[in-house]
N, C-alpha and C. Protein backbone atom coordinates (compact mmCIF):
# COMPACT_ATOMS: atom_id res chain seq x y z
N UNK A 1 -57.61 128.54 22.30
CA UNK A 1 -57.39 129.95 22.49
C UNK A 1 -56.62 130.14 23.78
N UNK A 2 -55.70 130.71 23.76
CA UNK A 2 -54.65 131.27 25.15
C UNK A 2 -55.17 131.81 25.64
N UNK A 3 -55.26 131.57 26.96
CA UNK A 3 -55.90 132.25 28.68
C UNK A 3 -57.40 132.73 28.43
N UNK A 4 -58.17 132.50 27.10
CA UNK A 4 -59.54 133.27 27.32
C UNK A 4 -60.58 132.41 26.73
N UNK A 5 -60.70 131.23 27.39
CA UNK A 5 -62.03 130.61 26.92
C UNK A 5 -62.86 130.95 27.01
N UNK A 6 -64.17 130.40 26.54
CA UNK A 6 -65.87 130.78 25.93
C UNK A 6 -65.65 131.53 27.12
N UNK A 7 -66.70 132.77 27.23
CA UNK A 7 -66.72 133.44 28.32
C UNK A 7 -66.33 134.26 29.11
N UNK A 8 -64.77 134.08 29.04
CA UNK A 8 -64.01 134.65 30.17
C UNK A 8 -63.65 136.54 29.96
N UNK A 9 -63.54 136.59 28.71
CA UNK A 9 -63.63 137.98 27.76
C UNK A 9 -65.15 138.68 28.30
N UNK A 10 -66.17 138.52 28.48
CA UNK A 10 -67.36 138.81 28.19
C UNK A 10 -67.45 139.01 29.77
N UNK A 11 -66.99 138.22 30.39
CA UNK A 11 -67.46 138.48 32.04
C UNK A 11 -66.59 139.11 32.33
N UNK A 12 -65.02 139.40 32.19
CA UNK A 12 -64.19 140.51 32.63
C UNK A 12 -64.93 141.86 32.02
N UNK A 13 -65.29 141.95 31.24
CA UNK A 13 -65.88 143.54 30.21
C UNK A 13 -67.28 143.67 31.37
N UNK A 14 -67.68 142.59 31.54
CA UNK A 14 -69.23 143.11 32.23
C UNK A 14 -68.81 143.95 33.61
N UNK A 15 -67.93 142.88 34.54
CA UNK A 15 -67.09 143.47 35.62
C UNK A 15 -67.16 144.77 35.38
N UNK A 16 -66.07 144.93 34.36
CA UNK A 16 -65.61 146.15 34.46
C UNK A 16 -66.58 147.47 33.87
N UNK A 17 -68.31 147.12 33.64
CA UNK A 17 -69.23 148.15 33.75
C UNK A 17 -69.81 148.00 31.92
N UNK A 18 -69.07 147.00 31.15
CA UNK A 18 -69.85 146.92 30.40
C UNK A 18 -71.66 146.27 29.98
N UNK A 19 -72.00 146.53 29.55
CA UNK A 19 -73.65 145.78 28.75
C UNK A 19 -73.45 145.66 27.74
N UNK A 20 -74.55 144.98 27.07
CA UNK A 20 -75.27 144.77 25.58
C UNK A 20 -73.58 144.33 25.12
N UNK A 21 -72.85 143.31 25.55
CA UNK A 21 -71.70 142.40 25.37
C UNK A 21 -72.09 141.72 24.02
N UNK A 22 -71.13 141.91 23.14
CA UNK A 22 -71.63 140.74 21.91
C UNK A 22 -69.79 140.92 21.31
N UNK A 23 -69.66 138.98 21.33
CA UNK A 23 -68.60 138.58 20.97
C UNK A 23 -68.48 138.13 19.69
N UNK A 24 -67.19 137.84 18.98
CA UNK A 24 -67.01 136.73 17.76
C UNK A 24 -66.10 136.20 17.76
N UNK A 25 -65.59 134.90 17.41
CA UNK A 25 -64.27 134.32 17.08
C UNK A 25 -64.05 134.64 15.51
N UNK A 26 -63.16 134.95 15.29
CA UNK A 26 -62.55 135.20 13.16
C UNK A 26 -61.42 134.49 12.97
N UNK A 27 -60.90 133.85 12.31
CA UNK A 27 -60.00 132.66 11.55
C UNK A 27 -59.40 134.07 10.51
N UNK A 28 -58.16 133.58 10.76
CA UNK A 28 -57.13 134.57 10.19
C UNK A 28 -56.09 133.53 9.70
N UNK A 29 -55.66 133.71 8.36
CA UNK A 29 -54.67 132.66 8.11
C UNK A 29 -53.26 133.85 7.62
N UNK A 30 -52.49 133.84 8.33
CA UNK A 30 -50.87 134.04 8.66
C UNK A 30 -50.29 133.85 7.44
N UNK A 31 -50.47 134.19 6.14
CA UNK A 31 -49.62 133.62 4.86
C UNK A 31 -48.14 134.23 4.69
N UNK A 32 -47.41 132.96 4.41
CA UNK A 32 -45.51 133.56 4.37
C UNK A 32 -45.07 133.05 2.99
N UNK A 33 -44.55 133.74 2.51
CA UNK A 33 -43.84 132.93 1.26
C UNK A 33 -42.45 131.83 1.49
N UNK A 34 -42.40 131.68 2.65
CA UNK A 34 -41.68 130.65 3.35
C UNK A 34 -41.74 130.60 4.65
N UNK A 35 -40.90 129.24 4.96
CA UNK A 35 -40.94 128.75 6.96
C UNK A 35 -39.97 130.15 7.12
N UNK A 36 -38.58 130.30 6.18
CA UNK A 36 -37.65 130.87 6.56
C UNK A 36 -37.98 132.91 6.82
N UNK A 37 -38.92 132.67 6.20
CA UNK A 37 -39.52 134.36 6.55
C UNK A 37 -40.38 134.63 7.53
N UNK A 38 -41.21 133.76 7.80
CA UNK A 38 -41.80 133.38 9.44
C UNK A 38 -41.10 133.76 10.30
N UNK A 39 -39.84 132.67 10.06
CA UNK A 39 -38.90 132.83 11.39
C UNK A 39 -38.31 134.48 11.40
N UNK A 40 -37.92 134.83 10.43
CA UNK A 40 -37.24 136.15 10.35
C UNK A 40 -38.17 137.01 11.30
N UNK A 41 -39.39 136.95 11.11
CA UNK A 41 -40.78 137.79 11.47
C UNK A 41 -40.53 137.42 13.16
N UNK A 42 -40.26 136.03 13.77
CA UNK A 42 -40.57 135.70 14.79
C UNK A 42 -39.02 136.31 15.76
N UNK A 43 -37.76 136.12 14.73
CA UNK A 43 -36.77 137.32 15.38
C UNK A 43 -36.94 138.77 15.85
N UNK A 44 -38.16 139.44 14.68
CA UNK A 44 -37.97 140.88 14.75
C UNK A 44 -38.65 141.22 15.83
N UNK A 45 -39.78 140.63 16.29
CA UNK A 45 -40.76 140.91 16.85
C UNK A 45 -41.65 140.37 18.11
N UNK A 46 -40.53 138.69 18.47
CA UNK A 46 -40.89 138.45 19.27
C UNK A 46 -39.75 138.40 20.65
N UNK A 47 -39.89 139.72 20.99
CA UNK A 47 -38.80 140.16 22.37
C UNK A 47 -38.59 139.02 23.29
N UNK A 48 -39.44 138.72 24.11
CA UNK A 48 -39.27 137.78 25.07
C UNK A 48 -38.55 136.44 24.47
N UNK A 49 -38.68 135.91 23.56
CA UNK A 49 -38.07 134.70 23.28
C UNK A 49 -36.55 135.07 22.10
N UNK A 50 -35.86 136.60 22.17
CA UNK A 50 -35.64 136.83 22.04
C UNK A 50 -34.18 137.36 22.59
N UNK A 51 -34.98 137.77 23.97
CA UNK A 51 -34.24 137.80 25.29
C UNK A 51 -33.37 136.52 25.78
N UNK A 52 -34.53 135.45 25.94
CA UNK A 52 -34.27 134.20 26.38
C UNK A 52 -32.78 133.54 25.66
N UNK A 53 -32.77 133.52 24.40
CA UNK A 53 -32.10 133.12 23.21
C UNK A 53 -30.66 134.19 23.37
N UNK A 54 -30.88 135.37 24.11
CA UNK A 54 -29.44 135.88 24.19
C UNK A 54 -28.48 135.55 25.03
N UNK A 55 -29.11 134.81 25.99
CA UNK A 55 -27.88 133.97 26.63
C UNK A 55 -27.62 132.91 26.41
N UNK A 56 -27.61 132.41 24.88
CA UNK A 56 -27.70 130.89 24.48
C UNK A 56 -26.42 131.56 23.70
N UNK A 57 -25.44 130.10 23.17
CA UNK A 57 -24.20 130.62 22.23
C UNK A 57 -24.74 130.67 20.56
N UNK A 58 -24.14 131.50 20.02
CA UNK A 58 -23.96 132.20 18.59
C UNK A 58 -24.80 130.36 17.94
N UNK A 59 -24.09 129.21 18.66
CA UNK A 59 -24.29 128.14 17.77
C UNK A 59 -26.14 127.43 17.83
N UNK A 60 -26.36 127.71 19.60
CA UNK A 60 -27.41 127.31 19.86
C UNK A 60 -28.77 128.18 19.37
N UNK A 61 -28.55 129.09 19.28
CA UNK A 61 -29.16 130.59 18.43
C UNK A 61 -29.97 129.97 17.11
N UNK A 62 -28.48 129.56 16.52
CA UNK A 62 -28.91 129.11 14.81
C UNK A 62 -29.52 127.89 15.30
N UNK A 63 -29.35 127.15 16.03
CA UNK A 63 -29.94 125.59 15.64
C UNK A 63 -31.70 126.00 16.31
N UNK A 64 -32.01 127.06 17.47
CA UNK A 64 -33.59 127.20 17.91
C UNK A 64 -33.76 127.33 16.20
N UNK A 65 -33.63 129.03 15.88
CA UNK A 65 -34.15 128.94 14.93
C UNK A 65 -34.17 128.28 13.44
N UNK A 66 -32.89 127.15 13.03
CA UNK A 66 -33.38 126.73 12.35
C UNK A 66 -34.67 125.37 12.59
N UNK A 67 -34.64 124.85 13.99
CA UNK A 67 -35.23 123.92 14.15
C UNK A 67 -36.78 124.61 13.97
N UNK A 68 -37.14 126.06 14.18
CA UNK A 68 -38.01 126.62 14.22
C UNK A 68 -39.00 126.75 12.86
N UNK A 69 -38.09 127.08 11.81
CA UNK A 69 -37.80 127.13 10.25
C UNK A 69 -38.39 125.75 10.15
N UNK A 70 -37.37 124.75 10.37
CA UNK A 70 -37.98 123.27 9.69
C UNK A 70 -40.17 122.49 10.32
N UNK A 71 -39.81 122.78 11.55
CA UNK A 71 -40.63 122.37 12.33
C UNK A 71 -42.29 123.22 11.36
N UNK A 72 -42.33 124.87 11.27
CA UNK A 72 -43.17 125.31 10.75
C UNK A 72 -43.68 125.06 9.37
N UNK A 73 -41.90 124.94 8.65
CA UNK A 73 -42.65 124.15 7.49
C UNK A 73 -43.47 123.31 7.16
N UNK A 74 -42.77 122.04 7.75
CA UNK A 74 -43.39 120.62 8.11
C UNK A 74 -44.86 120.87 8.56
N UNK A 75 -45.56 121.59 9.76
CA UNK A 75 -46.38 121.47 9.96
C UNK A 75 -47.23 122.08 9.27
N UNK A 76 -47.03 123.49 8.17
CA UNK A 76 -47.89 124.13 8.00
C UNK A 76 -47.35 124.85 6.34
N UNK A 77 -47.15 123.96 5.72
CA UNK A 77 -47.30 123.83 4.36
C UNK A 77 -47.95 124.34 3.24
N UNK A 78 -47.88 125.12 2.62
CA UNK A 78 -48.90 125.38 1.11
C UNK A 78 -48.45 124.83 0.38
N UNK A 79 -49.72 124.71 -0.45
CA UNK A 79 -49.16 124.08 -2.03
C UNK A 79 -48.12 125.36 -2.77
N UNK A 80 -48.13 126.32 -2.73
CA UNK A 80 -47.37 127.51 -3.19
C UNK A 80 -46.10 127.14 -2.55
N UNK A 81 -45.36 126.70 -1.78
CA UNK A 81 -44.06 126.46 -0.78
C UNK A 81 -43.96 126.91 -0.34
N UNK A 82 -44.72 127.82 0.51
CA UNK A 82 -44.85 128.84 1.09
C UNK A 82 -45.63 128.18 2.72
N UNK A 83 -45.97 129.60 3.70
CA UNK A 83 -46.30 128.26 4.82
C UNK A 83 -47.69 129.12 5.33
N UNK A 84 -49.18 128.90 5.96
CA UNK A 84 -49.90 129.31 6.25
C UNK A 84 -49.77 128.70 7.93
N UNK A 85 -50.19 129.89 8.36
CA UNK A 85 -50.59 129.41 9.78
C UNK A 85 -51.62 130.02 10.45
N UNK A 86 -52.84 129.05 10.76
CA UNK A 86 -53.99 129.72 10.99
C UNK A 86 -54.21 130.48 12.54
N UNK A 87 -54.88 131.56 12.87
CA UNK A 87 -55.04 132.01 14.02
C UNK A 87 -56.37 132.09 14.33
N UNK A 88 -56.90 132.59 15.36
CA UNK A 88 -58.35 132.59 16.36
C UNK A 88 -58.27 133.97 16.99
N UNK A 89 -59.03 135.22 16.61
CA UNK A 89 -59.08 136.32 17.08
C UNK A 89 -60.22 136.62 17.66
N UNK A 90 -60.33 136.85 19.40
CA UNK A 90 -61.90 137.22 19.81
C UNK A 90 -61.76 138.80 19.76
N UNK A 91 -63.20 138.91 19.05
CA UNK A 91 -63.39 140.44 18.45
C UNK A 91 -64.85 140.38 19.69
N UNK A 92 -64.57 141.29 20.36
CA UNK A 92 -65.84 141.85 21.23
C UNK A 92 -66.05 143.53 21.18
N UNK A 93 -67.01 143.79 21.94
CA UNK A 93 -67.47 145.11 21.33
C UNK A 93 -69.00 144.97 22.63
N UNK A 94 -69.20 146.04 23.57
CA UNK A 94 -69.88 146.76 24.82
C UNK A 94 -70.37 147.66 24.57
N UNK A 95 -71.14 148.66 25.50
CA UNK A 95 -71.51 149.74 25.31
C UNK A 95 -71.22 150.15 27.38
N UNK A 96 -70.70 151.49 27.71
CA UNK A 96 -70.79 151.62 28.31
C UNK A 96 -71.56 152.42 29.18
């Protein structure tokens, strides 16, 4: 999980005046009917690497994202040809 291990969620909320703290982790699976629609998704929406990529040339552009395309496939495959990619969502919930 990025920047919020066991804990770290639950003691910032208390800080900040919460009680009766109760967390969950939920498994979310990301389904695409391809690597190549992923990537499309990861153009529209992911600004910052977006930004980064605009001062790269027209050629280096296509090769991130096709290397992006191949790489997701490869790793994350359905039997449908299609590509799943699983996620980790902490769902918490306080009373103040």
């Amino acid at each position: 999980m990025s920047g919020l291990a066991d804990g770290v969620l639950e003691d910032h909320m208390e800080r900040a005046g919460f009680r009766n703290i109760v967390s969950e982790k939920i498994t979310a699976n990301f389904e695409f009917s391809s690597a190549g629609e992923y990537a499309q998704l990861m153009k529209d929406i992911a600004a910052p690497l977006t930004a980064i990529l605009t001062n790269q040339t027209p050629e280096a552009q296509a090769e991130y994202w096709q290397a992006l395309e191949e790489s997701t496939a490869q790793k994350f495959a359905s039997e449908s040809g299609g590509v799943i990619l699983p996620s980790v969502t902490l769902l918490a919930a306080g009373q103040k």
